[in-house]
C-alpha atoms as a PDB file:
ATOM      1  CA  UNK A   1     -64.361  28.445 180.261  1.00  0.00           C
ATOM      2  CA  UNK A   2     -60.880  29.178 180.818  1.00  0.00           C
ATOM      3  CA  UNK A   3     -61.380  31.107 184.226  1.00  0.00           C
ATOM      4  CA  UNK A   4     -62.451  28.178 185.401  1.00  0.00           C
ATOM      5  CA  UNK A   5     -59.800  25.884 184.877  1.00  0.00           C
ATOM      6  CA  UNK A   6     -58.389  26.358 188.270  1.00  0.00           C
ATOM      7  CA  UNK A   7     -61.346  25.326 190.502  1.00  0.00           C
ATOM      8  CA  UNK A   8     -59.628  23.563 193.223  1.00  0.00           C
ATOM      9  CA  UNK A   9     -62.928  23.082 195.552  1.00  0.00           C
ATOM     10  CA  UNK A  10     -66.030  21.130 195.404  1.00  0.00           C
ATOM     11  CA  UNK A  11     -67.358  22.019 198.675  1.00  0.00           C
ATOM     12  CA  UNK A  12     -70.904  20.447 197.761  1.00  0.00           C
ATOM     13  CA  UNK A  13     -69.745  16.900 196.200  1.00  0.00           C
ATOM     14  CA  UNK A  14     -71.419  18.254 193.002  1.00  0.00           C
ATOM     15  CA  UNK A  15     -68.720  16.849 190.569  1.00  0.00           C
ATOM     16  CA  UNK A  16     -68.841  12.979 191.142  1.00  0.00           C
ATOM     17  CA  UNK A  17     -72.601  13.561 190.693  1.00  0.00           C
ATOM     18  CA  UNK A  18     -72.225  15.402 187.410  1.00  0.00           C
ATOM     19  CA  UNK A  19     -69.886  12.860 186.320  1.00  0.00           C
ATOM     20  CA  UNK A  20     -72.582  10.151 186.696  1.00  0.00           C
ATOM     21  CA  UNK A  21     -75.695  11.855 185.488  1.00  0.00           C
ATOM     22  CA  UNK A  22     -73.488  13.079 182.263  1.00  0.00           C
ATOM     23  CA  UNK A  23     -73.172   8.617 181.689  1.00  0.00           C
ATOM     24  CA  UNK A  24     -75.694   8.480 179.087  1.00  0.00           C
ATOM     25  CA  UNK A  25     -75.025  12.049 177.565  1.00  0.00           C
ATOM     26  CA  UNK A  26     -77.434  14.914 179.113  1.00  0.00           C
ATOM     27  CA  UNK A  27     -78.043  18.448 178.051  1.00  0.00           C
ATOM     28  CA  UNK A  28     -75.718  21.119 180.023  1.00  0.00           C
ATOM     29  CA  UNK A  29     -78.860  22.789 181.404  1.00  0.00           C
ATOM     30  CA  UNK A  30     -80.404  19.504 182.432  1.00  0.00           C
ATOM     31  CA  UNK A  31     -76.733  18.228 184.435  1.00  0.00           C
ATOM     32  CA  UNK A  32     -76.946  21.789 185.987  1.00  0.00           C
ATOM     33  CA  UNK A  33     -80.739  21.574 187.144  1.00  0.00           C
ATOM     34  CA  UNK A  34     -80.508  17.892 188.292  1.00  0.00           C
ATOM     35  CA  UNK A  35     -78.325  18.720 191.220  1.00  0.00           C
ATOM     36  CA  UNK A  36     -80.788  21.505 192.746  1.00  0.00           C
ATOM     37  CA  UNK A  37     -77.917  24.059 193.168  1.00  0.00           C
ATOM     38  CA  UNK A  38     -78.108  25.145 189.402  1.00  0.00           C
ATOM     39  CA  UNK A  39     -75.411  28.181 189.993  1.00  0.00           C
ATOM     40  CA  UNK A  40     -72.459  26.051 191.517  1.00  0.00           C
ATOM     41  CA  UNK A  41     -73.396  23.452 189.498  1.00  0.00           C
ATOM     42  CA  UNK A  42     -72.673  25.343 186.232  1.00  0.00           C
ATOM     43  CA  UNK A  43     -69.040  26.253 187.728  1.00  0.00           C
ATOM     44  CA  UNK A  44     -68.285  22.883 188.333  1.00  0.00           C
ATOM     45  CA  UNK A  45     -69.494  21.806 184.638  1.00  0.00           C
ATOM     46  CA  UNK A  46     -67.350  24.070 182.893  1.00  0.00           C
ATOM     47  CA  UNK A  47     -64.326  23.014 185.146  1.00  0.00           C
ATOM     48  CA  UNK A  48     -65.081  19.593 184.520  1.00  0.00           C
ATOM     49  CA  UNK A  49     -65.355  20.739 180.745  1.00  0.00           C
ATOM     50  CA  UNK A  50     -61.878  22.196 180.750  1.00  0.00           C
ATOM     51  CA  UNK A  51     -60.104  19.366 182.454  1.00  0.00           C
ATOM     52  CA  UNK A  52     -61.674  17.361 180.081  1.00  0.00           C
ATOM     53  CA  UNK A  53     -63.532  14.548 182.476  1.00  0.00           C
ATOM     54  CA  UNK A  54     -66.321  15.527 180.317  1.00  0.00           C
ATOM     55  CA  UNK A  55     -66.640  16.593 176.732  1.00  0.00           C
ATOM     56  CA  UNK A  56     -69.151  18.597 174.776  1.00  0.00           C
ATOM     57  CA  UNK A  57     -69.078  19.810 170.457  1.00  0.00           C
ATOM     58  CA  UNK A  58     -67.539  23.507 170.709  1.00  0.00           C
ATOM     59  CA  UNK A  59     -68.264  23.638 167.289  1.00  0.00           C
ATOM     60  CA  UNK A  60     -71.130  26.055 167.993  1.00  0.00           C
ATOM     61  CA  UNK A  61     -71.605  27.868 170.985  1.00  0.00           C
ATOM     62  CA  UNK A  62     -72.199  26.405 174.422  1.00  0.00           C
ATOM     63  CA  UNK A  63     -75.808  26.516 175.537  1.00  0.00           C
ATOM     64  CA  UNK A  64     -78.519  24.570 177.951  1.00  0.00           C
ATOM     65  CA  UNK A  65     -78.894  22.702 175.104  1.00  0.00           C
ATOM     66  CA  UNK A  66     -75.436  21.642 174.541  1.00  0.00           C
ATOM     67  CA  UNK A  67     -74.877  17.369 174.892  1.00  0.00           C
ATOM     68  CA  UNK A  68     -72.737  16.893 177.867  1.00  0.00           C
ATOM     69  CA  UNK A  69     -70.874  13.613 177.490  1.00  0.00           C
ATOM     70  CA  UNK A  70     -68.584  11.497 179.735  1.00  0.00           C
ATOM     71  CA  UNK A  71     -64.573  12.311 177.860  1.00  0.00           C
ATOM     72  CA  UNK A  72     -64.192   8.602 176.149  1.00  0.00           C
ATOM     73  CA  UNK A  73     -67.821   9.163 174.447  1.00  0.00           C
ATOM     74  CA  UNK A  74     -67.108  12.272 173.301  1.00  0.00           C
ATOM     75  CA  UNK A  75     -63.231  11.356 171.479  1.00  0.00           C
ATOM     76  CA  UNK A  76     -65.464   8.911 169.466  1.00  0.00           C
END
């Protein structure tokens, strides 16, 4: 995660999307797949991971199958 806590760019627009769909809490590989450009999209998760605008349990490993939640959910 930590190479990508520089990302400056968001050419596509994919992170206030990401941001929204994450509302409810979604599955990283679901958030990815949802924006139908699955590669960029998993960039921008992880940089939106390490800036913490999102949150997910690091306890295990992240996966597809990890719950993606907006920051405040996830402090709770």
């Amino acid at each position: 995660m930590a190479s990508r806590r520089r990302l400056r760019s968001d050419p596509l627009g994919l992170r206030p999307v990401l941001l929204a769909e994450a509302g409810d809490g979604r599955r990283f590989g679901e958030l990815a797949a949802a924006t139908g450009c699955e590669p960029v999209a998993r960039t921008q998760l992880l940089h939106l991971l390490w800036s913490r605008q999102l949150g997910v349990d690091l306890a295990g490993s992240l996966q597809d199958r990890s719950l993606v939640m907006p920051a405040e959910e996830a402090g709770r």
